[in-house]
Protein backbone atom coordinates (compact mmCIF):
# COMPACT_ATOMS: atom_id res chain seq x y z
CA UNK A 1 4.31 -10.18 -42.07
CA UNK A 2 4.94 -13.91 -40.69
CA UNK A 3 1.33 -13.72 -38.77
CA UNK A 4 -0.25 -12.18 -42.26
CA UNK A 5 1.10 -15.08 -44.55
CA UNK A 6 -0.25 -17.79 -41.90
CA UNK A 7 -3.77 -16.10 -41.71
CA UNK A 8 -3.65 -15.79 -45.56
CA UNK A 9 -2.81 -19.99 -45.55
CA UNK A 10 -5.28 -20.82 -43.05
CA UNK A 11 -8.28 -18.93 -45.28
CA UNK A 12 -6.68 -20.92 -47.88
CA UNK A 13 -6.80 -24.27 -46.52
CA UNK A 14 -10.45 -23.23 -45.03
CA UNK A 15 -11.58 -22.87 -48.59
CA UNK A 16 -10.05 -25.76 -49.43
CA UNK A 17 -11.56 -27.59 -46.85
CA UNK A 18 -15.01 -25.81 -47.96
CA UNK A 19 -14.64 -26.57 -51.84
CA UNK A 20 -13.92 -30.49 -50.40
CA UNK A 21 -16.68 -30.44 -48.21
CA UNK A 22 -19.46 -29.24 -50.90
CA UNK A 23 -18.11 -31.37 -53.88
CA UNK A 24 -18.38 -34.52 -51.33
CA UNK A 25 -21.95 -33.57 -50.33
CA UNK A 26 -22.98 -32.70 -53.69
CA UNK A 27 -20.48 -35.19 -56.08
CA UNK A 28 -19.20 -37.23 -53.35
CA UNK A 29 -17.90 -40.51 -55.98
CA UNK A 30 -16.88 -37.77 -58.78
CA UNK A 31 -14.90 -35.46 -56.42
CA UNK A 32 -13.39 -38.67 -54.60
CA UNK A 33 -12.24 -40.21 -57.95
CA UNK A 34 -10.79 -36.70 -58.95
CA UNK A 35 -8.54 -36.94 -56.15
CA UNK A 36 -7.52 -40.23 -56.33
CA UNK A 37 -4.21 -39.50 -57.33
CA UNK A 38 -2.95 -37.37 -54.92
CA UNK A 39 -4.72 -39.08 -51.84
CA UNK A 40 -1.57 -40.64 -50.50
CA UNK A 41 -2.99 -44.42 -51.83
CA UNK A 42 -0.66 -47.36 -52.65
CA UNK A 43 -0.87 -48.44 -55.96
CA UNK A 44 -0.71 -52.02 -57.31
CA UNK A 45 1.44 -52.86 -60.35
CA UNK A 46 -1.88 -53.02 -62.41
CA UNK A 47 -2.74 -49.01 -61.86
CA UNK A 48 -5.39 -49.87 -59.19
CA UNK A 49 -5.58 -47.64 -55.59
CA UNK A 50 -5.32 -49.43 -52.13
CA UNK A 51 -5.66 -47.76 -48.92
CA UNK A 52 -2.24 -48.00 -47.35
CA UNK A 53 -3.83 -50.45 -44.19
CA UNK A 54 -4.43 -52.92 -46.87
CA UNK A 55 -1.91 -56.05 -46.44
CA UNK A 56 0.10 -57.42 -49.36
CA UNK A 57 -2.10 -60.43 -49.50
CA UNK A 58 -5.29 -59.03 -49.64
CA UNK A 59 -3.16 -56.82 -52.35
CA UNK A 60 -2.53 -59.68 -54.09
CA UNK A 61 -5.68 -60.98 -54.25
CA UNK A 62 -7.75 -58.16 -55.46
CA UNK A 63 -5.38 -58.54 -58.46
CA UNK A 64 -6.43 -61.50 -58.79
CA UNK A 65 -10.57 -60.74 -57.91
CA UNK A 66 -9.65 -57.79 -60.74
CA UNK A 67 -8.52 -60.54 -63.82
CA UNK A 68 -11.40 -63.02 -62.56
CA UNK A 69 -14.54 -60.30 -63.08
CA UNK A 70 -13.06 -59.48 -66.00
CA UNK A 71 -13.16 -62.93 -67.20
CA UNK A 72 -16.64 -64.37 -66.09
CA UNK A 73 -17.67 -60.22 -68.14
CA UNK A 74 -15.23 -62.33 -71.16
CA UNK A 75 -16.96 -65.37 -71.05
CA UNK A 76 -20.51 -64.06 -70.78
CA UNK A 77 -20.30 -61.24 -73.79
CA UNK A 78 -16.89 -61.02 -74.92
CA UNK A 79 -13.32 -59.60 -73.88
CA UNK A 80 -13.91 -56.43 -71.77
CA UNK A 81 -12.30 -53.36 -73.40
CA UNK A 82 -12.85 -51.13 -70.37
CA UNK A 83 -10.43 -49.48 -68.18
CA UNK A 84 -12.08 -47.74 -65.10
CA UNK A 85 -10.24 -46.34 -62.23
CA UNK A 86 -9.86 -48.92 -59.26
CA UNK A 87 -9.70 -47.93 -55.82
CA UNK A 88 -10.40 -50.64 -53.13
CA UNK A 89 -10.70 -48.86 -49.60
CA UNK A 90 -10.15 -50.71 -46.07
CA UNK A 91 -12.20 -48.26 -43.97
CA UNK A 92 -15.06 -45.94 -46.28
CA UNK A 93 -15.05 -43.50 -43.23
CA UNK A 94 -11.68 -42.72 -42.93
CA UNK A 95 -11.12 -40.81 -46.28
CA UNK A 96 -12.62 -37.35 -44.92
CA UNK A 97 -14.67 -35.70 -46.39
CA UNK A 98 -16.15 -38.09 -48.22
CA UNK A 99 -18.49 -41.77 -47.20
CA UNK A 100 -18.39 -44.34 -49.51
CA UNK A 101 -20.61 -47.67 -50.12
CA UNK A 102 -18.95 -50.86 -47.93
CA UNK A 103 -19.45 -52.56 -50.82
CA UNK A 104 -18.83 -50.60 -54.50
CA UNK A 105 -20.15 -48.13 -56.67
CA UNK A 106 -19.24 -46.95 -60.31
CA UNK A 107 -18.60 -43.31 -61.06
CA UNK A 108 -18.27 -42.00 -64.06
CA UNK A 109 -15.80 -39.04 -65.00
CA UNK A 110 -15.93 -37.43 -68.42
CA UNK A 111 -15.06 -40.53 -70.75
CA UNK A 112 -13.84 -43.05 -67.96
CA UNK A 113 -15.58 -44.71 -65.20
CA UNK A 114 -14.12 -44.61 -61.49
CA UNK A 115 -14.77 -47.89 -59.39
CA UNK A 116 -14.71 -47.69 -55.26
CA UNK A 117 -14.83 -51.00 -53.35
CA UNK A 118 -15.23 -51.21 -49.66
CA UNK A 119 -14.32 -53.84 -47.27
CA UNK A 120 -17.94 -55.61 -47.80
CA UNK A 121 -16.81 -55.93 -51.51
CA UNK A 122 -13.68 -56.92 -51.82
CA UNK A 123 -15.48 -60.28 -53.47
CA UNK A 124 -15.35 -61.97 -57.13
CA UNK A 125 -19.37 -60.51 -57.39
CA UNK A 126 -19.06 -57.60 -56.44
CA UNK A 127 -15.92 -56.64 -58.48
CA UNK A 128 -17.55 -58.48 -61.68
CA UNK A 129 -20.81 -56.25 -61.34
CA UNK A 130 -19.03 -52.96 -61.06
CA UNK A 131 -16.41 -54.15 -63.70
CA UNK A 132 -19.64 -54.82 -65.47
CA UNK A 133 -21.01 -51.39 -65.17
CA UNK A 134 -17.62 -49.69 -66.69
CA UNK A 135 -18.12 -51.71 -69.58
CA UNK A 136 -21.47 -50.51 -70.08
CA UNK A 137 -20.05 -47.38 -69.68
CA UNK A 138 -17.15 -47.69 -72.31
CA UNK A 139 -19.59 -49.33 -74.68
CA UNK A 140 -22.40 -46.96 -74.73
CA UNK A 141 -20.95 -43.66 -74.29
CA UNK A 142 -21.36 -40.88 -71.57
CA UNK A 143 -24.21 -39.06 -72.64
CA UNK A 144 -26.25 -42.08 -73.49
CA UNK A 145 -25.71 -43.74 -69.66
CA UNK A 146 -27.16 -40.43 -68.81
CA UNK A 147 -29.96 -39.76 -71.41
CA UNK A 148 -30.86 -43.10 -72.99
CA UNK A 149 -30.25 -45.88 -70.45
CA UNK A 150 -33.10 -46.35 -67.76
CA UNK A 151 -31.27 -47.37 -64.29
CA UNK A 152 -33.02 -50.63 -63.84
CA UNK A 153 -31.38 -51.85 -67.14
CA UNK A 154 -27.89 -50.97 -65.58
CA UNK A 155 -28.29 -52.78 -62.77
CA UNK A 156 -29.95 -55.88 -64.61
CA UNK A 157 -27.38 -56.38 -67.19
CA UNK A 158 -24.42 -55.70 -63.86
CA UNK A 159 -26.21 -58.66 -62.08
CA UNK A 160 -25.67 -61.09 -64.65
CA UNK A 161 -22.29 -61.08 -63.35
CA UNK A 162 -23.07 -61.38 -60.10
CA UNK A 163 -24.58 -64.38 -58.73
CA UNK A 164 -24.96 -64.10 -54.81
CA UNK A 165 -27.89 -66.08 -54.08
CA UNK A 166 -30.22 -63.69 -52.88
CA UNK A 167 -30.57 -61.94 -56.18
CA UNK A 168 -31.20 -65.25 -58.07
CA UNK A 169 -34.92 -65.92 -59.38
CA UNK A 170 -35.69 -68.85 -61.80
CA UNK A 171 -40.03 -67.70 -63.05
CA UNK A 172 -40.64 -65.83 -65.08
CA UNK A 173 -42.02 -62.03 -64.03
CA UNK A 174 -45.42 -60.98 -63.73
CA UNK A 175 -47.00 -58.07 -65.38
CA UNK A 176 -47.04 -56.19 -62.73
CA UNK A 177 -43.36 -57.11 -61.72
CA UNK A 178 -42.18 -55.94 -65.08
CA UNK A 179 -44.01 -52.64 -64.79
CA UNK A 180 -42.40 -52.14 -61.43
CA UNK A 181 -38.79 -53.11 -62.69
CA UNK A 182 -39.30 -50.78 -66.01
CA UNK A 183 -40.59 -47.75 -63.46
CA UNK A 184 -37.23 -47.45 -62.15
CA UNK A 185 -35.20 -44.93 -64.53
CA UNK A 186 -33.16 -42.98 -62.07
CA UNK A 187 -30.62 -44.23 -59.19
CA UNK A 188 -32.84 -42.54 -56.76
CA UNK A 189 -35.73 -44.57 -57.53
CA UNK A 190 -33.87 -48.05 -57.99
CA UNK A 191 -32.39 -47.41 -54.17
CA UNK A 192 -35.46 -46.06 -52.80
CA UNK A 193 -37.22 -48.50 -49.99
CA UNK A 194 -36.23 -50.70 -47.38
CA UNK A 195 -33.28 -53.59 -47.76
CA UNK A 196 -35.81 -55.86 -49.07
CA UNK A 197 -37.39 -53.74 -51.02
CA UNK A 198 -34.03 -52.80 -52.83
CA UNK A 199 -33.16 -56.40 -53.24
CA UNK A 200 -35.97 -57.08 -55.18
CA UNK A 201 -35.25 -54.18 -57.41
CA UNK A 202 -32.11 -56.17 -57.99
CA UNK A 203 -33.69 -59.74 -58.66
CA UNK A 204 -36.84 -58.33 -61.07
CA UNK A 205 -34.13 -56.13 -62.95
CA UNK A 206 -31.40 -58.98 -63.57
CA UNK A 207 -34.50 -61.29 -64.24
CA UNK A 208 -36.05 -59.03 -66.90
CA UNK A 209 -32.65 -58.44 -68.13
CA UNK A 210 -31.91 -62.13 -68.76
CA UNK A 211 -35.16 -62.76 -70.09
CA UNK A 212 -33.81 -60.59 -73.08
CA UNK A 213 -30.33 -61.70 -73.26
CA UNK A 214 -31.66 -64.87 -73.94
CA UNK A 215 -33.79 -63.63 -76.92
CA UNK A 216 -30.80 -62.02 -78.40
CA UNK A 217 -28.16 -64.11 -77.40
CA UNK A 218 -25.25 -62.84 -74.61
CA UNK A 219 -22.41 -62.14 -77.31
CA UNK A 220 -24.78 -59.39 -79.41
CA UNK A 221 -25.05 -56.94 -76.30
CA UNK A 222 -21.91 -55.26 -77.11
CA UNK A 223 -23.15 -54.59 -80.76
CA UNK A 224 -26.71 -53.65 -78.90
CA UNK A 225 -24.77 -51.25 -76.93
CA UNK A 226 -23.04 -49.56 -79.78
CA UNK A 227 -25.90 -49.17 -81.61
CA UNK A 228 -27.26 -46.97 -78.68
CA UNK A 229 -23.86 -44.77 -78.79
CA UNK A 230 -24.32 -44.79 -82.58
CA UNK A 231 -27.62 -42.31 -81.47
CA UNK A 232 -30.15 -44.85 -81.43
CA UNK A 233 -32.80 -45.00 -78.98
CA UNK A 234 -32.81 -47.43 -75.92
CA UNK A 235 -36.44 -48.70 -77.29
CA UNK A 236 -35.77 -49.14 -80.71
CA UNK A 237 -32.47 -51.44 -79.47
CA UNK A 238 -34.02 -53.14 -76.75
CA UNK A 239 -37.55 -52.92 -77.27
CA UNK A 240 -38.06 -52.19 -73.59
């Protein structure tokens, strides 16, 4: 009976470890954010997930990396109303089975959006851009991040909180520039190419991106981005 019960928990845990291994391959930042909570993670008086190898300074100042995104997303277009899930990981291999970007990505699960940080981007720009995506996220809706909002705008209006140099372009775009940036709906197109490649992605997109901001002035995107969860269409707000 003993040897039939641990044969009937070892299939278990092999299906277990099965399920795990297909939702990581498949939904690797959705299944990782679903577990969160019971992934053995310290958590920080604001709600956000550490990895346990994380010291109580570098605790203490992703609290404080947290309030300062927020604020450069407050001063830019107005107090962020977002409230993602934070997890900030030491090592993005060690969390089997699932491999994370060393510096962040934004999920998004059913109505709330699931930030992971790696070691690379435990930084005030990296934190504001994904903090930036949530509250794209939280503005627009679910379905309309999916159906109405072309990747390269994500990423453009993300990297107007984030100024690392390299990303930073002062002419204006060229025809053929623009047509590039607006070419890239999907997440698999905006990544495609070589490191340089997807840094330019980056720069046209937060370039074209500012170029309209400052048409319609930084403290109207919020009502832009309501309109578009309101079941207008992403040309008829933006005119892209």
């Amino acid at each position: 009976m003993f040897k039939r019960k641990r044969n009937i928990i070892a299939l278990a845990v092999g299906i277990l470890v099965l399920a795990l291994a297909t939702l990581a391959f498949a939904f690797p930042g959705q299944a990782a954010c679903a577990l969160v909570d019971i992934s053995g993670l310290d958590t920080l008086p604001d709600g956000t997930r550490v990895q346990q190898a994380i010291s109580a300074t570098e605790k203490q100042r992703i609290l404080e990396l947290i309030q300062q995104g927020k604020t450069r997303i407050a001063k830019m277009f107005g107090e962020p109303r977002a409230t993602p899930k934070l997890v900030f990981l030491k090592d993005t291999n060690a969390w089997f089975p699932f491999r994370f970007n060393e510096y962040g990505t934004t999920f998004y699960l059913a109505n709330r959006a699931c930030i992971i940080i790696g070691y690379k981007g435990t930084n005030l720009d990296v934190v504001a851009h994904e903090l930036m995506h949530s509250e794209i996220f939280a503005r627009a809706g679910a379905w309309q991040m999916v159906a109405e909002i072309p990747k390269w705008f994500d990423e453009g209006l993300a990297m107007q909180v984030d100024y690392r140099p390299r990303f930073i372009r002062t002419q204006p775009l060229e025809p053929a520039e623009i047509a590039l940036v607006r070419s890239l709906q999907s997440s698999s197109q905006f990544s495609s190419g070589t490191d340089e490649q997807t840094t330019q992605h980056y720069t046209l997109a937060k370039t074209l991106v500012q170029q309209w901001l400052a048409k319609i002035g930084d403290k109207n995107l919020y009502s832009s981005l309501e309109r578009l969860r309101q079941g207008e269409k992403f040309i008829s707000v933006f005119g892209q």
